[in-house]
PDB file of N, CA and C in Angstrom:
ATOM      1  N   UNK A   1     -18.408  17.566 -22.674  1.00  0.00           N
ATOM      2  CA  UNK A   1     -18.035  17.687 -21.278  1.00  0.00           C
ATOM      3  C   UNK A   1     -16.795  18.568 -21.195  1.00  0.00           C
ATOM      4  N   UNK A   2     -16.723  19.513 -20.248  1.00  0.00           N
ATOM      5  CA  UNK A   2     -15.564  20.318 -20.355  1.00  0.00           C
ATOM      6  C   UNK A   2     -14.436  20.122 -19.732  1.00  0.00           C
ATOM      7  N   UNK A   3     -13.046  19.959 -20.311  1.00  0.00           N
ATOM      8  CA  UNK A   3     -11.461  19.295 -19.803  1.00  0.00           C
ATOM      9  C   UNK A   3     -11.511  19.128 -18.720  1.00  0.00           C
ATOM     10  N   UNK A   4     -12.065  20.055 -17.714  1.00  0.00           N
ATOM     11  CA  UNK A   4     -11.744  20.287 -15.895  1.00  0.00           C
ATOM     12  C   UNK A   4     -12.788  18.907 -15.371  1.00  0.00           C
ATOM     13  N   UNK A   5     -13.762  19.384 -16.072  1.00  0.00           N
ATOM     14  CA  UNK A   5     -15.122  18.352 -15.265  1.00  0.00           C
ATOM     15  C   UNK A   5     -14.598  16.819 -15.485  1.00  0.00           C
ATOM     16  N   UNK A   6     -13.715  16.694 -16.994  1.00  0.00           N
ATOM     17  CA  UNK A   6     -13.670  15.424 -16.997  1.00  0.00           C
ATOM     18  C   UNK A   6     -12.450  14.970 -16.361  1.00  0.00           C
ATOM     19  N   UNK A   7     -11.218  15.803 -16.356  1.00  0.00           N
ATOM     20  CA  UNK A   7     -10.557  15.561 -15.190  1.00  0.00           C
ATOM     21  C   UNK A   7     -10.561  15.081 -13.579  1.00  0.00           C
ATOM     22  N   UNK A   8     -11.548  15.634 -13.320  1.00  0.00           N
ATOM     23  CA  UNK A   8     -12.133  15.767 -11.708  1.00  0.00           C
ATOM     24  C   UNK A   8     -12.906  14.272 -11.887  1.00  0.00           C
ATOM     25  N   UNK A   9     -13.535  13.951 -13.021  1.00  0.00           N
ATOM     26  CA  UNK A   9     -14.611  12.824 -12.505  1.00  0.00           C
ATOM     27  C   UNK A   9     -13.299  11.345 -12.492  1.00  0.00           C
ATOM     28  N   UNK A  10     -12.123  11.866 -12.957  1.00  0.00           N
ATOM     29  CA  UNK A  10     -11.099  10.788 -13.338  1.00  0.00           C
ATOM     30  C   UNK A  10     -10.204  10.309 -12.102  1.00  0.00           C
ATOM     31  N   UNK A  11      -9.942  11.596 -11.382  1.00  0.00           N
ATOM     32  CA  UNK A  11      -9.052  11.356  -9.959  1.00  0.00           C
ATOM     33  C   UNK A  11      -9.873  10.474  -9.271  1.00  0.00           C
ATOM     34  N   UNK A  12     -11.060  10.569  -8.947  1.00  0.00           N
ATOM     35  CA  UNK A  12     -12.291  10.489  -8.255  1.00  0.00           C
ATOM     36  C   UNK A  12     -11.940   8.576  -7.911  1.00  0.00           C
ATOM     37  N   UNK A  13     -11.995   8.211  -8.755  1.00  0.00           N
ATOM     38  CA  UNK A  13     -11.892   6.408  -9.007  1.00  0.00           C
ATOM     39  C   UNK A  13     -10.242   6.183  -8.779  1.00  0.00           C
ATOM     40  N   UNK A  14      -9.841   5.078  -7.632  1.00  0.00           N
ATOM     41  CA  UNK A  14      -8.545   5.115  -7.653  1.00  0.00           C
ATOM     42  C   UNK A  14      -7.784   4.371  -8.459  1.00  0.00           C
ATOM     43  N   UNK A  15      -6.567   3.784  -8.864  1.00  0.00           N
ATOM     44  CA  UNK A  15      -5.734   3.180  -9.815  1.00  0.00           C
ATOM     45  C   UNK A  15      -5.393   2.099  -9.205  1.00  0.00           C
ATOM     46  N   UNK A  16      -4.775   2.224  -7.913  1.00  0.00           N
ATOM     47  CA  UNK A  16      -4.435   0.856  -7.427  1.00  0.00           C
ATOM     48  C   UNK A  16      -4.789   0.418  -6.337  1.00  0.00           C
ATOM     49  N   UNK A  17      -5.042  -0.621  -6.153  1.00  0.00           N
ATOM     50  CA  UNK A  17      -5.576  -1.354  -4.443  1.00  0.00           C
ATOM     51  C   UNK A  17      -4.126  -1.822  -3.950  1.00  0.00           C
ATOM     52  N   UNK A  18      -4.096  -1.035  -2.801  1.00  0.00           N
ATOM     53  CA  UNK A  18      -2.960  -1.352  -1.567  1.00  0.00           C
ATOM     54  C   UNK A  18      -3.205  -2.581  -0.659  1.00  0.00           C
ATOM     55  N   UNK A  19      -4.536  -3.375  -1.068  1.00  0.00           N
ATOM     56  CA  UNK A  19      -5.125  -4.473  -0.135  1.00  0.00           C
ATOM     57  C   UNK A  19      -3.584  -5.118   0.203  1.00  0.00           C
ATOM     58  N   UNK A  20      -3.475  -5.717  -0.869  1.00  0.00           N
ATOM     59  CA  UNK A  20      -2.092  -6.614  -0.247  1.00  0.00           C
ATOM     60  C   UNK A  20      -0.630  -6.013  -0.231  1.00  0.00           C
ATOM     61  N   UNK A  21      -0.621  -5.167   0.148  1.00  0.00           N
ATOM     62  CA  UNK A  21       0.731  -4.178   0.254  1.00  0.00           C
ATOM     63  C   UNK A  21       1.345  -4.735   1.405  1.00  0.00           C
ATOM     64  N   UNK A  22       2.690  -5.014   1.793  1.00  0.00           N
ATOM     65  CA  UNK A  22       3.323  -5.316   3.028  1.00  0.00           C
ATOM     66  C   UNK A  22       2.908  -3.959   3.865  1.00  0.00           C
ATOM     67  N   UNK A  23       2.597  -2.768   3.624  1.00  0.00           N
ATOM     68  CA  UNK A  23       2.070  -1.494   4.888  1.00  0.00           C
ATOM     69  C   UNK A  23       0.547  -1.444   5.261  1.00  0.00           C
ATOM     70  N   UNK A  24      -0.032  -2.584   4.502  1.00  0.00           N
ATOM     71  CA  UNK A  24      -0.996  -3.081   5.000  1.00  0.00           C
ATOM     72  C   UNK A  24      -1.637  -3.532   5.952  1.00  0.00           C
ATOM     73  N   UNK A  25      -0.696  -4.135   6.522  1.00  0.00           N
ATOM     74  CA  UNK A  25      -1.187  -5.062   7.634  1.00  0.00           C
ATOM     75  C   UNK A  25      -0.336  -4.197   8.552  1.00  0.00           C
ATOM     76  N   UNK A  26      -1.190  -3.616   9.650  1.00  0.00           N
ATOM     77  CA  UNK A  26      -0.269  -2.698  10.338  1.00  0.00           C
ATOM     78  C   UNK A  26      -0.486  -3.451  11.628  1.00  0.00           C
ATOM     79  N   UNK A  27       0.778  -3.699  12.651  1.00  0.00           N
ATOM     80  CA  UNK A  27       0.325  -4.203  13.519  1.00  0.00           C
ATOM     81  C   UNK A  27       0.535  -3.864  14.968  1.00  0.00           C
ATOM     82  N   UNK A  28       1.561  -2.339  15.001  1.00  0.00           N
ATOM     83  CA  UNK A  28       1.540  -1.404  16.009  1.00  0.00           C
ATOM     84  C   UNK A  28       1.714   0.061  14.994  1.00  0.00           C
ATOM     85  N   UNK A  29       1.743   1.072  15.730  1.00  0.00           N
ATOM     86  CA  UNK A  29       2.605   2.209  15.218  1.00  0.00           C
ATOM     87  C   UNK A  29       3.851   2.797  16.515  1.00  0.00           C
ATOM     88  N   UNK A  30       4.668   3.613  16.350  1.00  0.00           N
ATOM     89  CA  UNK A  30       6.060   3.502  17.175  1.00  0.00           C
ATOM     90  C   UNK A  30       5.175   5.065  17.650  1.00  0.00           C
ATOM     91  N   UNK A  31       5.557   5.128  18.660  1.00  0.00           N
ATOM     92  CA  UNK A  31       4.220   6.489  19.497  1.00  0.00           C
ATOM     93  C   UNK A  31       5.747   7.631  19.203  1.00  0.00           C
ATOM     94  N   UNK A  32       6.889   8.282  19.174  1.00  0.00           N
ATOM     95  CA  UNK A  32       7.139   8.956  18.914  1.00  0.00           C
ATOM     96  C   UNK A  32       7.194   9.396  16.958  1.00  0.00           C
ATOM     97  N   UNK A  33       7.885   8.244  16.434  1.00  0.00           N
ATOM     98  CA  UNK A  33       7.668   8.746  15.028  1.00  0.00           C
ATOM     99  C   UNK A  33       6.612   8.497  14.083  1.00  0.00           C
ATOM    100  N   UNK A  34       5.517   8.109  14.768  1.00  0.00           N
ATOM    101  CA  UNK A  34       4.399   7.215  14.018  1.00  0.00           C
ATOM    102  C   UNK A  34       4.905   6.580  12.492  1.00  0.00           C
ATOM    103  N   UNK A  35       5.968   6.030  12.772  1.00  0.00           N
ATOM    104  CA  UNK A  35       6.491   4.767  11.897  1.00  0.00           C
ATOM    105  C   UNK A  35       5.111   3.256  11.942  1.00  0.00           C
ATOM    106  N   UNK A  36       4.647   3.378  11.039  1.00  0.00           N
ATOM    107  CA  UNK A  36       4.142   1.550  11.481  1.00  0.00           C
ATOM    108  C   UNK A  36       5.278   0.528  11.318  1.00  0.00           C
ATOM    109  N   UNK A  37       4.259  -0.381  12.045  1.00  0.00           N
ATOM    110  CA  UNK A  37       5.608  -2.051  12.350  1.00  0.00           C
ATOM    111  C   UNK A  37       4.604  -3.005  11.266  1.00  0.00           C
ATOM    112  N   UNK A  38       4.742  -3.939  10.516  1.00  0.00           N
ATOM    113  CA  UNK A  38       3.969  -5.087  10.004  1.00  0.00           C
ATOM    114  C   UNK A  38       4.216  -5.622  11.044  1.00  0.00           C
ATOM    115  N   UNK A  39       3.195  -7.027  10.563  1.00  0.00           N
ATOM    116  CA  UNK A  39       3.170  -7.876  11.792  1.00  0.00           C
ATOM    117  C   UNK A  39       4.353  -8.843  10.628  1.00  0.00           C
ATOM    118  N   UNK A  40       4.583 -10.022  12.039  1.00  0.00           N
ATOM    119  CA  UNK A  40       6.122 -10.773  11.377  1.00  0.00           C
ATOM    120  C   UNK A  40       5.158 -11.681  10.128  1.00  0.00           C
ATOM    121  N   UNK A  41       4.053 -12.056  10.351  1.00  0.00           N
ATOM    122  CA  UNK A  41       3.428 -12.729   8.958  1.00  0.00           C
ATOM    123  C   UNK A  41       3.508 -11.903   7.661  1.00  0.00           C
ATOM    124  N   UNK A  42       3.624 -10.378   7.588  1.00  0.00           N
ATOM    125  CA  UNK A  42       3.414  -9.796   6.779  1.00  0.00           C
ATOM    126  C   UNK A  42       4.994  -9.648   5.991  1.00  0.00           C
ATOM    127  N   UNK A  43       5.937  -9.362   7.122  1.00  0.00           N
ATOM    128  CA  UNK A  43       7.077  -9.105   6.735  1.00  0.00           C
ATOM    129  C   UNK A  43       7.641 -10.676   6.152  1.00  0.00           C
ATOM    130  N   UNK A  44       7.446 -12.411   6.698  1.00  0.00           N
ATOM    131  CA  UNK A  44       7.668 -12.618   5.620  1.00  0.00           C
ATOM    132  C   UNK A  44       6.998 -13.186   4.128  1.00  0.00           C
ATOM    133  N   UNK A  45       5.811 -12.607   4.501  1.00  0.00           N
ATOM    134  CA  UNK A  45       5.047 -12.681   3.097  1.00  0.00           C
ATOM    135  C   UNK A  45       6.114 -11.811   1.758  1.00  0.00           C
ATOM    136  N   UNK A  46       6.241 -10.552   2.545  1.00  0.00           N
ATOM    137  CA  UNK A  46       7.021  -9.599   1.486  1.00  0.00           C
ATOM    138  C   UNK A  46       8.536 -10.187   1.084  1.00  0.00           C
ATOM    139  N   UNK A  47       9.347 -11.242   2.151  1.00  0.00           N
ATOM    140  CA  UNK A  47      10.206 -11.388   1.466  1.00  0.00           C
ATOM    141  C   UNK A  47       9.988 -12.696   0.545  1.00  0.00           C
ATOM    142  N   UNK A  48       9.368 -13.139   0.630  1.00  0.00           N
ATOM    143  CA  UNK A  48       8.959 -14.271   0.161  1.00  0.00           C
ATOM    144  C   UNK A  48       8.671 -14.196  -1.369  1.00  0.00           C
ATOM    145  N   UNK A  49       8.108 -13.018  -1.258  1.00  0.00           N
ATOM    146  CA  UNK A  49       7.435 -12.421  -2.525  1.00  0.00           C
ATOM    147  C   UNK A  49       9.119 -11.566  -3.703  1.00  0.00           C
ATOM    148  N   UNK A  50       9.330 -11.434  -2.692  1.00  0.00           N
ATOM    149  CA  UNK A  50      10.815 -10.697  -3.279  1.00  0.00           C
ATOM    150  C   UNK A  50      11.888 -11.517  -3.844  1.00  0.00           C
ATOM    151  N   UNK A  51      11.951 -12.669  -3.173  1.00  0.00           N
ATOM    152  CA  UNK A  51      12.903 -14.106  -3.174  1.00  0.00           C
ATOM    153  C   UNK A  51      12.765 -14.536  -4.427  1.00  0.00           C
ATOM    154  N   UNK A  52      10.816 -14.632  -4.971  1.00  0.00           N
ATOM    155  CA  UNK A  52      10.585 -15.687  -5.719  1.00  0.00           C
ATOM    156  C   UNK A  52      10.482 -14.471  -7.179  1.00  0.00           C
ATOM    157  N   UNK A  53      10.683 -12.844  -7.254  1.00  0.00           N
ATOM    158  CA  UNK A  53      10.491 -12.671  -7.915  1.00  0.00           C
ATOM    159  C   UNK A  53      11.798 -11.647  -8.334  1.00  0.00           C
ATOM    160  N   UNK A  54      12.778 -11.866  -8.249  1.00  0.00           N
ATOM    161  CA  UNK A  54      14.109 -11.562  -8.625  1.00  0.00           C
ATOM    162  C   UNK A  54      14.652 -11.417  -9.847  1.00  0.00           C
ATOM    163  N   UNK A  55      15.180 -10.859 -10.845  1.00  0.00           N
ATOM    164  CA  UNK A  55      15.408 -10.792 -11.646  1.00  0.00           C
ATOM    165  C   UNK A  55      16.772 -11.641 -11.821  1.00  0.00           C
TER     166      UNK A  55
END
């Protein structure tokens, strides 16, 4: 198989699932900077997640 072809068939499949990402759960966007907002369940899922995993 030649370097390029097998390159290309490699991007193709992704690496990570964003399913549970705190930018996940989108629950407006801001109409001038299209910033998204989480919803407040999401935001404190993420700190929650941050709290318990601290170094």
């Amino acid at each position: 198989m030649d370097e390029n072809q097998l390159k290309e068939s490699s991007m193709q499949t992704p690496i990570e699932k964003h399913d549970t990402a705190a930018w996940a759960g989108i629950k407006s966007t801001k109409p001038v900077s299209k910033v998204t907002v989480p919803s407040e369940i999401d935001v404190r899922n993420a700190k929650e997640w941050v709290d318990t995993n601290q170094k």
